[in-house]
Protein backbone atom coordinates (compact mmCIF):
# COMPACT_ATOMS: atom_id res chain seq x y z
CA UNK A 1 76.90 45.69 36.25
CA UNK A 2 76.33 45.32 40.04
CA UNK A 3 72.80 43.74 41.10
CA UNK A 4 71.26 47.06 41.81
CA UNK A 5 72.06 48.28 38.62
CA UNK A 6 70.74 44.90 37.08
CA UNK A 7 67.65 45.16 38.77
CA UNK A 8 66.67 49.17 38.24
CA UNK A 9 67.40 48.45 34.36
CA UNK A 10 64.89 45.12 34.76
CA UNK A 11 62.59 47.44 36.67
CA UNK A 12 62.34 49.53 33.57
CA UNK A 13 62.47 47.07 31.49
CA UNK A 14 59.59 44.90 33.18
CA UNK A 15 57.50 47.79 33.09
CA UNK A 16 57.17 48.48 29.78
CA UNK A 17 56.88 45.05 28.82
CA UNK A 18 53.92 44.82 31.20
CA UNK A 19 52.08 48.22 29.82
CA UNK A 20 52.54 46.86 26.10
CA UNK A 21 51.90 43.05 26.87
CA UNK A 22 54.92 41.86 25.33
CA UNK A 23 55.32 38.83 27.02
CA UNK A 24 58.64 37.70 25.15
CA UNK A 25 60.30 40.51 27.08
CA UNK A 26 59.04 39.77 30.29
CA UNK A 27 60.79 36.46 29.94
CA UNK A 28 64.35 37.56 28.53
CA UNK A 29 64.26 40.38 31.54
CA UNK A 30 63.49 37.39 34.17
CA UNK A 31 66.46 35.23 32.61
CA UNK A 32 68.78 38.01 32.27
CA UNK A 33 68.20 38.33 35.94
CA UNK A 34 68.90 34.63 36.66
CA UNK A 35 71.95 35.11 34.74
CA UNK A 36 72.99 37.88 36.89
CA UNK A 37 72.35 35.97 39.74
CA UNK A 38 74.11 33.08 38.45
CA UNK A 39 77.48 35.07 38.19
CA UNK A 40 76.96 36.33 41.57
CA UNK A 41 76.90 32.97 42.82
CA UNK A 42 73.29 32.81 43.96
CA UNK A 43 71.85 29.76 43.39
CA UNK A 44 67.93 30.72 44.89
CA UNK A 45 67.46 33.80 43.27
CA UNK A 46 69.28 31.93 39.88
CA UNK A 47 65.93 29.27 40.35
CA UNK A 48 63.56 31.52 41.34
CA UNK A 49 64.14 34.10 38.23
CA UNK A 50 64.59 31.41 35.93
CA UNK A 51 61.76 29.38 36.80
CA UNK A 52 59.74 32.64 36.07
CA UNK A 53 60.91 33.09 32.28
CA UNK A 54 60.56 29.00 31.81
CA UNK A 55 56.82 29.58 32.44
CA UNK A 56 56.75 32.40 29.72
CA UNK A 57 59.13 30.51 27.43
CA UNK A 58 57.00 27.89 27.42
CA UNK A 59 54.21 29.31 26.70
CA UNK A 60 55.07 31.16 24.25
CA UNK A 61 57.33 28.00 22.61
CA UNK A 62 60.34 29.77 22.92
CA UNK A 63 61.97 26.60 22.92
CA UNK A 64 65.47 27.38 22.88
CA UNK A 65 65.60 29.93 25.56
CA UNK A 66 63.29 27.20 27.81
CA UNK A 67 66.19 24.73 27.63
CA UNK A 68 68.71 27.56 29.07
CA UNK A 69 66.04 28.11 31.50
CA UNK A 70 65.96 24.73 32.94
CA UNK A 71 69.87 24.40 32.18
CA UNK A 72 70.42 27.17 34.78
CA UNK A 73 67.39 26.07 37.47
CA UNK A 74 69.28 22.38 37.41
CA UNK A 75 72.59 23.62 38.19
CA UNK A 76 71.33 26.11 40.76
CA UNK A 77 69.11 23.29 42.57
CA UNK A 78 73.48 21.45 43.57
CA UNK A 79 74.52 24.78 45.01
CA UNK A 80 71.53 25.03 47.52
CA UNK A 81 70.84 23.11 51.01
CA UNK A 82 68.97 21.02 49.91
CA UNK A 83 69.70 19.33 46.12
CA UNK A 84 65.76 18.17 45.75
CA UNK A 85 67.15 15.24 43.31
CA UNK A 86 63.70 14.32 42.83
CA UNK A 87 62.88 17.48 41.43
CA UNK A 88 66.07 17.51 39.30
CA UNK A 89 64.65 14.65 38.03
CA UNK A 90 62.04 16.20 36.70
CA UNK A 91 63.88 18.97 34.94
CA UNK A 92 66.12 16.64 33.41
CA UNK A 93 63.03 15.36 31.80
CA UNK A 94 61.57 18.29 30.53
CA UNK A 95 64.83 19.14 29.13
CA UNK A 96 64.83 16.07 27.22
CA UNK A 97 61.21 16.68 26.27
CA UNK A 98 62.28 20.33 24.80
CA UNK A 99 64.99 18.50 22.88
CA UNK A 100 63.06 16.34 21.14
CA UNK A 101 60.90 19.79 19.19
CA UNK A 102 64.61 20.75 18.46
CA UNK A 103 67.72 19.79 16.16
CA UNK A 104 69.98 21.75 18.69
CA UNK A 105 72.49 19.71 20.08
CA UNK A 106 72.44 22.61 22.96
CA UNK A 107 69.80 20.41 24.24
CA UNK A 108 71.99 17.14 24.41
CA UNK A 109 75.18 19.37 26.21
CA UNK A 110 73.15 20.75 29.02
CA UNK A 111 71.15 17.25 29.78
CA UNK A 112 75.02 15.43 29.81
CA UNK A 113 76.00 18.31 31.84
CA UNK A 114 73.62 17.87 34.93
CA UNK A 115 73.30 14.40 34.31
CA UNK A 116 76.98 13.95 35.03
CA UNK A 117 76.22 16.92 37.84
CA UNK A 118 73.76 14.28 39.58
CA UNK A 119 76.32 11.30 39.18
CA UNK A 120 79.01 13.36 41.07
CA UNK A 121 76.61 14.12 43.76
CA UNK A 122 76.02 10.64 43.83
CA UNK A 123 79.80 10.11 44.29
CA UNK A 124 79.89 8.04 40.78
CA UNK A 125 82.48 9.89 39.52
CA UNK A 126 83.58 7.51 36.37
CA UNK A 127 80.20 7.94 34.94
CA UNK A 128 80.16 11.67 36.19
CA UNK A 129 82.97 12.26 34.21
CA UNK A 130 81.92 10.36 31.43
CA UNK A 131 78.42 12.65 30.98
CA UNK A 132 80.48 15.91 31.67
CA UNK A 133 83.11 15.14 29.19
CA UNK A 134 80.27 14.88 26.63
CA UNK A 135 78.81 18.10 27.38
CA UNK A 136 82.50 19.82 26.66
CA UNK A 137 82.92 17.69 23.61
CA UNK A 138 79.56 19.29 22.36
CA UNK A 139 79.90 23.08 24.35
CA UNK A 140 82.91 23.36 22.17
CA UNK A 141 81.57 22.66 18.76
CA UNK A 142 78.96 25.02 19.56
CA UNK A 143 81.84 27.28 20.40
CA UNK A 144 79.72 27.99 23.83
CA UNK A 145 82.88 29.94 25.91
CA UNK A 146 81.51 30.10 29.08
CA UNK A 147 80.03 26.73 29.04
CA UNK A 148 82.92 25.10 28.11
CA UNK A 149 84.75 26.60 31.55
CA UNK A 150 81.60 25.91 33.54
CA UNK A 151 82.87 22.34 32.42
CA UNK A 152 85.78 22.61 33.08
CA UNK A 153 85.10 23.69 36.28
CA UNK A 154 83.12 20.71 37.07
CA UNK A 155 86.12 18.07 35.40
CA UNK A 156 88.33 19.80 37.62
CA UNK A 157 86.26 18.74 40.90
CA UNK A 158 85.23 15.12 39.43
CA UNK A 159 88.74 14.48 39.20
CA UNK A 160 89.85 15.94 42.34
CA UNK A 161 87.46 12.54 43.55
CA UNK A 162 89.15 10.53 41.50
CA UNK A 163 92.51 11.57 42.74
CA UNK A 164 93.73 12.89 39.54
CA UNK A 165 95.85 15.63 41.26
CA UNK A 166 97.62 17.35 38.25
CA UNK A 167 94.35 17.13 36.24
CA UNK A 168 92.62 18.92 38.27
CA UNK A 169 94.67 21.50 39.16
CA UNK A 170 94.87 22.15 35.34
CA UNK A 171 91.34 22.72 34.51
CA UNK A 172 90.40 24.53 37.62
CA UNK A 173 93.22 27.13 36.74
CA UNK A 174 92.11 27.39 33.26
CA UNK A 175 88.43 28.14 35.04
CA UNK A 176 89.54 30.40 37.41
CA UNK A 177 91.84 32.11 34.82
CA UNK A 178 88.44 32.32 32.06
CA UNK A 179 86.42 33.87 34.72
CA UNK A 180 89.19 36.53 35.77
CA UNK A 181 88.97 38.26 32.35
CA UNK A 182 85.48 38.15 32.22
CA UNK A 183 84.93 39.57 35.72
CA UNK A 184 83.21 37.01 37.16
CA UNK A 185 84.70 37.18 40.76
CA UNK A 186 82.56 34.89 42.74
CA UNK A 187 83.32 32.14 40.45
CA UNK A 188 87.26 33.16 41.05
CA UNK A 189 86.23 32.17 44.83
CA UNK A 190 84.65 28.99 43.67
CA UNK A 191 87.71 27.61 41.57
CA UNK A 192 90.10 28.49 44.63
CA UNK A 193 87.88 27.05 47.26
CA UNK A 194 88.07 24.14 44.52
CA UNK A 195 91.35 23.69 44.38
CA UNK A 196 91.68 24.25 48.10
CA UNK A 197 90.00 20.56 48.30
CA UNK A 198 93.11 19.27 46.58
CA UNK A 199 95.33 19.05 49.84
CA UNK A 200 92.26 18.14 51.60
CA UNK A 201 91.86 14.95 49.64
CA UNK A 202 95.39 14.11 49.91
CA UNK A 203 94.72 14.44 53.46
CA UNK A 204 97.52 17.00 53.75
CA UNK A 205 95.30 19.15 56.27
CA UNK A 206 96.89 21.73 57.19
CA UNK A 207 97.77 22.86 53.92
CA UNK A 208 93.98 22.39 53.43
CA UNK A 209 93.36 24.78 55.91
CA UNK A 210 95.89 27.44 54.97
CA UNK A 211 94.29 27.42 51.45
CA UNK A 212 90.43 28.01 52.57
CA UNK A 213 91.38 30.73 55.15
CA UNK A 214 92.58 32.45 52.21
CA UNK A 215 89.80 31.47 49.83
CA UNK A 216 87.87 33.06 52.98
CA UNK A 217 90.18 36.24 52.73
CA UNK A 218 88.69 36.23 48.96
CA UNK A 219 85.37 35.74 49.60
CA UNK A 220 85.17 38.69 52.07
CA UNK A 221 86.43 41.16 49.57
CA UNK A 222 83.33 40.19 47.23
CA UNK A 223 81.38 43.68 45.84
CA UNK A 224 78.01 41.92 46.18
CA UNK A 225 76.69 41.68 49.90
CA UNK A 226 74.32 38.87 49.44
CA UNK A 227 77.32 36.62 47.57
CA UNK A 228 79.72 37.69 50.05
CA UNK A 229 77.93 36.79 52.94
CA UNK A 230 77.13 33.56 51.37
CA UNK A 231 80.30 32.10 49.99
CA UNK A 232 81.64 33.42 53.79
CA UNK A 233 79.26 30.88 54.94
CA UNK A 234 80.41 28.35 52.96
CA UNK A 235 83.82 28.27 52.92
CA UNK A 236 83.80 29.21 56.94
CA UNK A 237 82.07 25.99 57.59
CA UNK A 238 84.80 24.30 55.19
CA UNK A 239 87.74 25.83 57.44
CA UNK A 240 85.41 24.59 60.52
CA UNK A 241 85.31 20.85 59.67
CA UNK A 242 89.15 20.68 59.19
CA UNK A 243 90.06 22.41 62.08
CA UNK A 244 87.56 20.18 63.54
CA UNK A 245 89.07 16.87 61.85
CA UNK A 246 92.96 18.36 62.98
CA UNK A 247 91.57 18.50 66.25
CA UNK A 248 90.71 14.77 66.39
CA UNK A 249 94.25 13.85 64.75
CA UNK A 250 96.19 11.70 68.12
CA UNK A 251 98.61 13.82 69.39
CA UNK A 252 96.97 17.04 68.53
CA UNK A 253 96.37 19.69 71.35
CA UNK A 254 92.16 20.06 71.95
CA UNK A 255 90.43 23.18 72.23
């Protein structure tokens, strides 16, 4: 369902929950939202919704749903501005506090996940790959679909760093292919703006270029206003830098 629809059936939802006090509710209607606004590619609203049913989770010792909740508020906090590593820090450790009141290996996945999340931020992309092929290892035991092409996802951009062309056009396909069927457009537009970075990194740029402009042709045809606008953003200031760096090239003509 679309975002509107999401949030009049959490509106209900939140509602009763409130009038009868049933706090377990409150907290699968806040996650469900995050989860919404994870698919939509919205990494605030993602935080801010499951921060929210953490608090309720936890107090209620929900534990299993708390570790989702801080699986999704780490992997929101790389997608925003500002990637507050101290404050990832944090969640990773709370995550591995959760783990230890449960035999889940669910626990283990998501912690590898973000760890090797934080290690490709940090451009240590062995070790980043490393982490993130544990979490897939584990994700796929636990026969966890979608988490096992949110993996994917992420092997396919590690090794785009490590120059492991074919490899990384694999898995990103096999992403972008996973979250066709379910329906999960925005993430189509984040596996193509992916595998736009290929060229880039090859430093073939004007094939870079022709590849986000039509990533940004994708991106503009998004349902969802607020994801539309701000995966427009993103890629736009993509196409901007490499027009930029084709500018600087010698022998190229100057705006």
């Amino acid at each position: 369902m679309s975002l509107n629809e999401a949030w009049a059936e959490a509106e209900t939802l939140l509602a009763g929950a409130r009038r009868l006090n049933y706090a377990y509710i409150l907290g699968r209607v806040y996650f469900s939202l995050a989860r919404a606004y994870q698919i939509a590619a919205l990494p605030k609203d993602t935080f801010q919704y499951a921060q929210q049913a953490l608090v309720i989770f936890l107090q209620w010792d929900v534990i299993g749903l708390a570790g989702e909740c801080v699986g999704a508020m780490l992997n929101s906090l790389y997608y925003q501005d500002a990637h507050l590593d101290h404050y990832a820090s944090r969640l990773l450790a709370t995550l591995e506090t959760l783990g230890r009141s449960s035999a889940s290996p669910f626990f283990q996945a998501v912690a590898c996940y973000n760890q090797g999340l934080r290690l490709y931020h940090r451009a240590d992309y062995e070790r980043a790959r490393e982490q993130v092929l544990r979490a897939w290892f584990t994700y796929r035991a636990l026969k966890y679909r979608e988490s096992i092409e949110r993996v994917r996802h992420m092997l396919g951009l590690i090794q785009i760093k490590r120059h492991r062309w074919a490899t990384a056009e694999r898995h990103l396909k096999a992403a972008c292919a996973y979250y066709e069927r379910a329906g999960q457009a925005a993430y189509v537009v984040h596996a193509h703006h992916a595998l736009a970075f290929i060229p880039y990194e090859q430093g073939d740029l004007p094939r870079a270029l022709e590849a986000l402009e039509a990533v940004l042709v994708q991106a503009q045809t998004l349902p969802e206003k607020a994801t539309r606008e701000w995966l427009v953003r993103l890629v736009s200031a993509d196409i901007d830098d490499v027009r930029h760096r084709l500018n600087d090239q010698p022998g190229s003509q100057r705006a």
